[in-house]
N, C-alpha and C. Protein backbone atom coordinates (compact mmCIF):
# COMPACT_ATOMS: atom_id res chain seq x y z
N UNK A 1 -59.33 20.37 -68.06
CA UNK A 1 -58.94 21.68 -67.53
C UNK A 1 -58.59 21.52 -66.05
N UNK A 2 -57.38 21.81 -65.36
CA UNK A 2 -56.92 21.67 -64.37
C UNK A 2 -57.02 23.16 -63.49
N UNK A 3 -58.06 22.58 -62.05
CA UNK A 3 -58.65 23.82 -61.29
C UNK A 3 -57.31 24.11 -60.21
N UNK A 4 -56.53 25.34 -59.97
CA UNK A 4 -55.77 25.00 -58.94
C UNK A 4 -56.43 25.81 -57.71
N UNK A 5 -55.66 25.45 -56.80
CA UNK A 5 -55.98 25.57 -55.30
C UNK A 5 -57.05 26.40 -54.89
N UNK A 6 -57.82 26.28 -54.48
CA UNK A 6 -58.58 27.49 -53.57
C UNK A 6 -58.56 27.39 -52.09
N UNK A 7 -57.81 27.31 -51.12
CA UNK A 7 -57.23 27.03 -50.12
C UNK A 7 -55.49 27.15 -50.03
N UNK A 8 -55.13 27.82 -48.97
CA UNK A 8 -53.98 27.68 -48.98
C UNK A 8 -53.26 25.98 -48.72
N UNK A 9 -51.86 26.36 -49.37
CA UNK A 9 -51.65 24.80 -49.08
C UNK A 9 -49.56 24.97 -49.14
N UNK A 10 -48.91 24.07 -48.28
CA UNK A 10 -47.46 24.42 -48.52
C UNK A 10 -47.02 22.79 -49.45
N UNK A 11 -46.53 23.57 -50.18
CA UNK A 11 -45.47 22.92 -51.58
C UNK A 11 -45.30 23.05 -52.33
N UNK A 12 -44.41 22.18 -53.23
CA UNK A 12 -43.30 23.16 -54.18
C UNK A 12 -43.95 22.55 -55.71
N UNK A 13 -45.15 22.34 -55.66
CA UNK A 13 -45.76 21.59 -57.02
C UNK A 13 -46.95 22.74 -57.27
N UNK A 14 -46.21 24.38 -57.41
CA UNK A 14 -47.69 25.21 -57.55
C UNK A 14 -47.63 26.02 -58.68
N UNK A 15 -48.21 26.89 -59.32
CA UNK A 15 -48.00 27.61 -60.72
C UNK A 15 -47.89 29.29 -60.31
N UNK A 16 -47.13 30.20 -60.30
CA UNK A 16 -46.89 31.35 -59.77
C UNK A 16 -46.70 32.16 -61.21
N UNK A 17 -47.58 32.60 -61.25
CA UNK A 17 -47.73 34.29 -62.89
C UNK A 17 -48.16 33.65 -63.92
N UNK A 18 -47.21 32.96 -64.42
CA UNK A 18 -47.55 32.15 -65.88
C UNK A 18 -47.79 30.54 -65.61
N UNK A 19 -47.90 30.18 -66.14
CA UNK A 19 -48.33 28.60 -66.66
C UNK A 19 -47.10 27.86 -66.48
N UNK A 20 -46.99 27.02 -65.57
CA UNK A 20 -46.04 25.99 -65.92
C UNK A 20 -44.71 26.70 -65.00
N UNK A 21 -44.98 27.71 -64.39
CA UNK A 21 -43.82 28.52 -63.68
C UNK A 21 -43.83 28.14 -62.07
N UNK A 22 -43.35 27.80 -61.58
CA UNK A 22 -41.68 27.44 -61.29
C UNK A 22 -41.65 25.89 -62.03
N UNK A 23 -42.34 25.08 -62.13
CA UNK A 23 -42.75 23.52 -62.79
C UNK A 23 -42.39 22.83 -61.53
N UNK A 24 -41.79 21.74 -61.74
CA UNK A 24 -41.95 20.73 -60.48
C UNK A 24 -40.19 20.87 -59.87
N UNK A 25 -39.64 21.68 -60.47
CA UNK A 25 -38.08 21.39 -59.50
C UNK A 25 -38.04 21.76 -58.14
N UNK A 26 -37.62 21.91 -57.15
CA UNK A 26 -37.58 22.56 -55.90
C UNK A 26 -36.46 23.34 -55.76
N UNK A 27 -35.43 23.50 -56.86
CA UNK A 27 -34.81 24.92 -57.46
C UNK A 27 -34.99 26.10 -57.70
N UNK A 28 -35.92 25.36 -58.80
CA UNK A 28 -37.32 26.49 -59.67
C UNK A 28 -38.72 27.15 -58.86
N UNK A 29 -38.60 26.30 -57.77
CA UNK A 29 -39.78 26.84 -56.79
C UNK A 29 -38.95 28.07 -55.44
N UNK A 30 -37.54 27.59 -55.20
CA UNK A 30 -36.67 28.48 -54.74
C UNK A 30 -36.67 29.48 -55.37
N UNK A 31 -36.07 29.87 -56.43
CA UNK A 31 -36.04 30.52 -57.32
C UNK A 31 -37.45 31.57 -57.79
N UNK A 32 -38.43 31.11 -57.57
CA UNK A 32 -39.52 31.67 -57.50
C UNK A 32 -39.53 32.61 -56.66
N UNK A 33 -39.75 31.75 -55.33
CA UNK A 33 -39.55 32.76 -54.20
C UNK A 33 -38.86 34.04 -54.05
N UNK A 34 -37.41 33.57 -54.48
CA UNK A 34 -36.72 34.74 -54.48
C UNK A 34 -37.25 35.58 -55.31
N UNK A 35 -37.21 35.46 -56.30
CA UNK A 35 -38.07 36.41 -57.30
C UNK A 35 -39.62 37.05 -56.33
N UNK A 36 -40.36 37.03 -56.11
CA UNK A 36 -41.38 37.11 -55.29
C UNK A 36 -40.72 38.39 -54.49
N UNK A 37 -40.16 37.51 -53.14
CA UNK A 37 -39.47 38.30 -52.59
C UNK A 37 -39.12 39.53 -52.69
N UNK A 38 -38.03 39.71 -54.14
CA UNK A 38 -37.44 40.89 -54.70
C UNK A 38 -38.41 41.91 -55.47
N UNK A 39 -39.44 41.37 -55.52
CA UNK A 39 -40.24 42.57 -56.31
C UNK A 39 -40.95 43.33 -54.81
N UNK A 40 -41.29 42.40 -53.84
CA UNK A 40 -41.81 43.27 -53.09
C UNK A 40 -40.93 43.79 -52.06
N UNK A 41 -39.65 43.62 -52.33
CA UNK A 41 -38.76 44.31 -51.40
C UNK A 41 -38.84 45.79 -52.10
N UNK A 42 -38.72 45.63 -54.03
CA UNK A 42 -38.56 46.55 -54.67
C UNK A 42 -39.86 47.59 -54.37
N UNK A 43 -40.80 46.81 -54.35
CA UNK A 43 -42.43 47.85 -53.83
C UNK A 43 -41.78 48.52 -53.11
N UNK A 44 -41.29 47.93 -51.35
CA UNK A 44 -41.05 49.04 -50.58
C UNK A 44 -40.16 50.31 -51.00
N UNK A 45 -38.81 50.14 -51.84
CA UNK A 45 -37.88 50.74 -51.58
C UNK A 45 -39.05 52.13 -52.41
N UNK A 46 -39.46 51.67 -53.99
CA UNK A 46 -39.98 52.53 -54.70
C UNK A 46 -40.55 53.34 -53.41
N UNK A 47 -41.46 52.97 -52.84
CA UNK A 47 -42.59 53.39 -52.02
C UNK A 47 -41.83 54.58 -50.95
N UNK A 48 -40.40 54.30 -50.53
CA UNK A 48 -40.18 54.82 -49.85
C UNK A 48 -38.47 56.17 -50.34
N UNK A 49 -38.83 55.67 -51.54
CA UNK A 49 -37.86 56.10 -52.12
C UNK A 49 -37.60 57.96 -52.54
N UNK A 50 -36.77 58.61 -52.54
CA UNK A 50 -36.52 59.91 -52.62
C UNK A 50 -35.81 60.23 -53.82
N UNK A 51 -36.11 59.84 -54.95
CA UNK A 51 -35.53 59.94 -56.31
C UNK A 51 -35.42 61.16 -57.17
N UNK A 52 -37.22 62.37 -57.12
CA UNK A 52 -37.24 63.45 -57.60
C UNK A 52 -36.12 63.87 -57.07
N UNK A 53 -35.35 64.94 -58.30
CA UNK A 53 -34.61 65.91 -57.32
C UNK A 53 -35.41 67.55 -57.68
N UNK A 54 -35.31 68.14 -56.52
CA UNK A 54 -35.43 69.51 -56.66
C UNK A 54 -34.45 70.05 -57.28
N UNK A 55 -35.78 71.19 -58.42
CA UNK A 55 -35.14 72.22 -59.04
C UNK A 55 -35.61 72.08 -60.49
N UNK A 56 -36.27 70.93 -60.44
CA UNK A 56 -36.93 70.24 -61.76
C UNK A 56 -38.21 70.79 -61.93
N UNK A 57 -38.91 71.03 -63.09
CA UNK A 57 -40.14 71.45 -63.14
C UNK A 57 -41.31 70.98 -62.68
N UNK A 58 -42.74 71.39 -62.59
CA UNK A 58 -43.60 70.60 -61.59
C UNK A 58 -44.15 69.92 -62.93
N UNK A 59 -43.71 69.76 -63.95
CA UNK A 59 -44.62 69.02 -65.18
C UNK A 59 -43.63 67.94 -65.04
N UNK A 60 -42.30 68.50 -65.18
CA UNK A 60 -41.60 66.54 -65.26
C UNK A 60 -41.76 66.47 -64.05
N UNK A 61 -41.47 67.00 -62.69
CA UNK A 61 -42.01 66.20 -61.76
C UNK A 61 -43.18 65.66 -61.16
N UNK A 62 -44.22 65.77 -61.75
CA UNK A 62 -45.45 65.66 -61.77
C UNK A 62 -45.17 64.07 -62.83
N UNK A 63 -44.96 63.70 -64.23
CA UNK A 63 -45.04 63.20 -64.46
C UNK A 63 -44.14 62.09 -64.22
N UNK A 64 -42.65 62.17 -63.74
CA UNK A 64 -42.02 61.15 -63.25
C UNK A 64 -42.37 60.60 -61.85
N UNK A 65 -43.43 61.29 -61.09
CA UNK A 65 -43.84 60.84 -60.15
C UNK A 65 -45.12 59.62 -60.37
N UNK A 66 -46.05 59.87 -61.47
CA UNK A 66 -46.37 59.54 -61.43
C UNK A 66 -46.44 57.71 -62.36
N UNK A 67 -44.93 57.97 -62.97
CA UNK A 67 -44.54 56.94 -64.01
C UNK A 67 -44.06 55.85 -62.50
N UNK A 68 -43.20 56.68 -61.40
CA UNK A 68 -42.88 55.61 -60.72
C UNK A 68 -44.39 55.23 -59.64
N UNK A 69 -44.87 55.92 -59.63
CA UNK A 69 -46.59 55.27 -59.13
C UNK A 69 -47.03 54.17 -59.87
N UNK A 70 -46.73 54.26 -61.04
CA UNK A 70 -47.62 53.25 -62.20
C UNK A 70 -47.08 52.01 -61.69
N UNK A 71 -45.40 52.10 -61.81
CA UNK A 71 -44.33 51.09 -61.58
C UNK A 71 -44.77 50.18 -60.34
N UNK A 72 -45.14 51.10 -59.32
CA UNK A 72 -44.74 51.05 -57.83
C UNK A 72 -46.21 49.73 -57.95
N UNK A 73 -47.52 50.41 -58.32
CA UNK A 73 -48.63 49.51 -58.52
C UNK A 73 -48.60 48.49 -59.23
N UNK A 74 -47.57 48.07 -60.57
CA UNK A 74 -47.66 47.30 -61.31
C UNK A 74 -46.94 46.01 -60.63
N UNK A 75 -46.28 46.27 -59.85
CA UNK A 75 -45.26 45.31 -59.23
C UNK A 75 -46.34 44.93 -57.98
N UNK A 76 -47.03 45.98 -57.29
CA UNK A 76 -47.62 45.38 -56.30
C UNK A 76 -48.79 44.31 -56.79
N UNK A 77 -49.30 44.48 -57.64
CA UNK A 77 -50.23 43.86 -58.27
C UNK A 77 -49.48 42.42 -58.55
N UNK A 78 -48.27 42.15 -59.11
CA UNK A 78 -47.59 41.12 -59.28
C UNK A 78 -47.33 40.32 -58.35
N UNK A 79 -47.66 41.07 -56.82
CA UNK A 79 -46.83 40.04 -56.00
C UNK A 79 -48.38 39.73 -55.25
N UNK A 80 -49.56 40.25 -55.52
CA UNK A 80 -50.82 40.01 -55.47
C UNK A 80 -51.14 39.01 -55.74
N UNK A 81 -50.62 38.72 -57.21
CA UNK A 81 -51.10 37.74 -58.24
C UNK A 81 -50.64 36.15 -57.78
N UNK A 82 -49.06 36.59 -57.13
CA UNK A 82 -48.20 35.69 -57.16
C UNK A 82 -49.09 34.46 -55.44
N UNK A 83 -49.43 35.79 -54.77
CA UNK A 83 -50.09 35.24 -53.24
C UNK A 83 -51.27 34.39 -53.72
N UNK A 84 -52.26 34.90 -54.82
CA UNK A 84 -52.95 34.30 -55.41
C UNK A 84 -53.05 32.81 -55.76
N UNK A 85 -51.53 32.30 -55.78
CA UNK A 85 -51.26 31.11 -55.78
C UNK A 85 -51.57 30.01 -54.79
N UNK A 86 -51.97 30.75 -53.58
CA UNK A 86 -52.48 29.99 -52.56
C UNK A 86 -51.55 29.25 -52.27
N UNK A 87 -50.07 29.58 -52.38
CA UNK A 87 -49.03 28.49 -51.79
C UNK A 87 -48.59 29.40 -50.51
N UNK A 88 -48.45 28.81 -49.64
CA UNK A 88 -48.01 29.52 -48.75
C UNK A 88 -46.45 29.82 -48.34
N UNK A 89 -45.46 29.10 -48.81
CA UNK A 89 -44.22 29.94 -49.56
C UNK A 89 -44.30 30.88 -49.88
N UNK A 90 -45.17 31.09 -51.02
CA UNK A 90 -45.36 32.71 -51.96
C UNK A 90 -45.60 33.52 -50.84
N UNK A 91 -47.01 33.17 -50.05
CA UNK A 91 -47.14 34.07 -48.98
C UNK A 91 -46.29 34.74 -48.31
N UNK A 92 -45.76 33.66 -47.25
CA UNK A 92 -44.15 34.01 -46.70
C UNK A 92 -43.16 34.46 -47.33
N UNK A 93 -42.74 34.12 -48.43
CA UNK A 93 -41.57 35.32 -49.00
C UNK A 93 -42.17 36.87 -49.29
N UNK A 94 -43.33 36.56 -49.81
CA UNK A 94 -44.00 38.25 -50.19
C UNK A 94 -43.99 39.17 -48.81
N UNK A 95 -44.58 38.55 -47.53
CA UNK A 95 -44.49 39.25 -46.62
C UNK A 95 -43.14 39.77 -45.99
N UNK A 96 -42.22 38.53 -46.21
CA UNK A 96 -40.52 38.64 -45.55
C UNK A 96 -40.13 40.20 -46.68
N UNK A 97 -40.52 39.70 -48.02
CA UNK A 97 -39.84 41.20 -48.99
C UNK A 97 -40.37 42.46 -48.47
N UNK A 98 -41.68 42.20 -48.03
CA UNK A 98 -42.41 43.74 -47.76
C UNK A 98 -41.83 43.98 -46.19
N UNK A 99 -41.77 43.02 -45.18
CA UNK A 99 -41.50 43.09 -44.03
C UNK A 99 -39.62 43.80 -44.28
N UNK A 100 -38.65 42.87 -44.72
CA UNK A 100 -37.62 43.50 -44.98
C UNK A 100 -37.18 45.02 -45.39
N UNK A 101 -38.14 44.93 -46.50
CA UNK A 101 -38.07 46.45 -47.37
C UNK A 101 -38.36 47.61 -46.63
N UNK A 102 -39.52 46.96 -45.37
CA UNK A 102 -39.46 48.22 -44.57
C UNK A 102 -38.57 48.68 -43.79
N UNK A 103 -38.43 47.74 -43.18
CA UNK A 103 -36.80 47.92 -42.31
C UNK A 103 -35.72 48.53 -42.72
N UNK A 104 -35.29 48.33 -44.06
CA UNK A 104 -34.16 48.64 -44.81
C UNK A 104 -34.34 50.31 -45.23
N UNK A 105 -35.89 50.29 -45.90
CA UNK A 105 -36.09 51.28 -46.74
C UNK A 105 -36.68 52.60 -45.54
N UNK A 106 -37.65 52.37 -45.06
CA UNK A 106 -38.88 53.00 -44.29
C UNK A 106 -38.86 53.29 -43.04
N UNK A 107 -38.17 51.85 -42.11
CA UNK A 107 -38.69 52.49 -40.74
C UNK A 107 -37.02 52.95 -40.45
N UNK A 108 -36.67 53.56 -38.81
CA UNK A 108 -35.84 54.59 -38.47
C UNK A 108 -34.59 53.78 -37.69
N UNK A 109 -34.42 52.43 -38.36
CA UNK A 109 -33.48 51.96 -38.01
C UNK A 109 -32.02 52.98 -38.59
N UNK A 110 -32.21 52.76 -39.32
CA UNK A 110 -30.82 53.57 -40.41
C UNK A 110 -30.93 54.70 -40.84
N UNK A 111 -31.82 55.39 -39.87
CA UNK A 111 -31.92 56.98 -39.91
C UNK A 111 -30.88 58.04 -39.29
N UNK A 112 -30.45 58.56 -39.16
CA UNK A 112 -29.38 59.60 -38.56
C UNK A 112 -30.00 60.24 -37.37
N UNK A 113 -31.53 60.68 -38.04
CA UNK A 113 -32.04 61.17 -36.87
C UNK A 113 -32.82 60.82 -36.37
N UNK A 114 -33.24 61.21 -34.72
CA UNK A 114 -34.35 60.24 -33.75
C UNK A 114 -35.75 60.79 -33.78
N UNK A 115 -36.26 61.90 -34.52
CA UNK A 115 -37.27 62.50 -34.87
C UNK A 115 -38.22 61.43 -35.40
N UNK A 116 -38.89 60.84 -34.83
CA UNK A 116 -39.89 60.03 -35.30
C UNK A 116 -41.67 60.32 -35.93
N UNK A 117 -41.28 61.01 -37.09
CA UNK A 117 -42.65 61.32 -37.69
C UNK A 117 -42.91 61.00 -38.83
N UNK A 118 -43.58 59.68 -38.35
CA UNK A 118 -43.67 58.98 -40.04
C UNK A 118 -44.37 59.57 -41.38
N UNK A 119 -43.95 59.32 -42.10
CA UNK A 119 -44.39 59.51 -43.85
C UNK A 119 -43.67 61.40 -43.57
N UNK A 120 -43.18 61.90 -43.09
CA UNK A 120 -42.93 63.16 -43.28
C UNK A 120 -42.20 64.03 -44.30
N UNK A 121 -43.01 63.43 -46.05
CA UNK A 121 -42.02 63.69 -47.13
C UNK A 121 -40.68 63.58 -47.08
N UNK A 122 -40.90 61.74 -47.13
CA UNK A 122 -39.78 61.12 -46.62
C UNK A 122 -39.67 60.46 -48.10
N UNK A 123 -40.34 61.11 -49.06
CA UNK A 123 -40.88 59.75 -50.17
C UNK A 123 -41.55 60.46 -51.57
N UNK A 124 -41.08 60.21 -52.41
CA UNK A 124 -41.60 60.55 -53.51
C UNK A 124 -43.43 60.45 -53.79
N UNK A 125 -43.78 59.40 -52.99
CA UNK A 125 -44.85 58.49 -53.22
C UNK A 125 -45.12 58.52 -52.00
N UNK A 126 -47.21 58.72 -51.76
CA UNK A 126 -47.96 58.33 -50.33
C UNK A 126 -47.84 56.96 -50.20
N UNK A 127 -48.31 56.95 -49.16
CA UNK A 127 -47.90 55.14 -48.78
C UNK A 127 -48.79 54.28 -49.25
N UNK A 128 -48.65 53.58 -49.73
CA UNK A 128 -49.52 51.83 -50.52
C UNK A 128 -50.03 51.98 -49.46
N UNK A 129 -51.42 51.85 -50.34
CA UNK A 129 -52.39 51.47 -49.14
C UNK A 129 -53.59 50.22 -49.59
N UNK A 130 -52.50 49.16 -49.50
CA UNK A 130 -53.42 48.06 -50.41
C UNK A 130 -53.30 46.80 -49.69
């Protein structure tokens, strides 16, 4: 039975979700990353995202809010799992996706306006707080 890492460590010989995933290519460990990456870019956008529309009832919106909550956690949990790996690649791309996503999604770069009051039902969803 093969114990992996308990310490962080950088290289491209590590197992990320499933068994045997990325394996030994340094393609497949690229490739990882990116993947990594994109789910927690996707955390942010969900997180910061304005999807309900008004005018909808408070039962479907009540419950599509809370389907993309489920989503929003299930993915964060994934990229949890993925840091879990103790590679520190994983690390660094997970943070670059969440670090990016905010920028893009969240903070007031690409805002119109200079009113700076964060979370101000800006968002379907309260903010991850994990």
């Amino acid at each position: 039975m093969m114990m992996g890492h308990i310490t962080f460590f950088w290289g491209t010989n590590t197992e990320i979700l499933f068994p045997g995933w990325p394996g030994e290519s340094f393609s497949c460990y690229i490739l990882a990353l990116i993947f990594v990456f994109m789910i927690s870019l996707t955390v942010e956008w969900i997180s910061h995202a304005k999807l309900i529309k008004s005018g909808i009832s408070n039962v479907a919106s009540g419950i599509l809010q809370t389907l993309m909550y489920a989503f929003r956690i299930g993915l964060a949990y994934l990229v949890m799992l993925a840091v879990m790996s103790f590679n520190i690649g994983v690390l660094l791309a997970a943070v670059a996706g969440y670090s990016v996503g905010f920028l893009i999604f969240g903070s007031q770069v690409f805002r119109n306006n200079l009113k700076i009051e964060p979370y101000q039902d800006l968002s379907d969803l309260p903010p991850l707080n994990c």
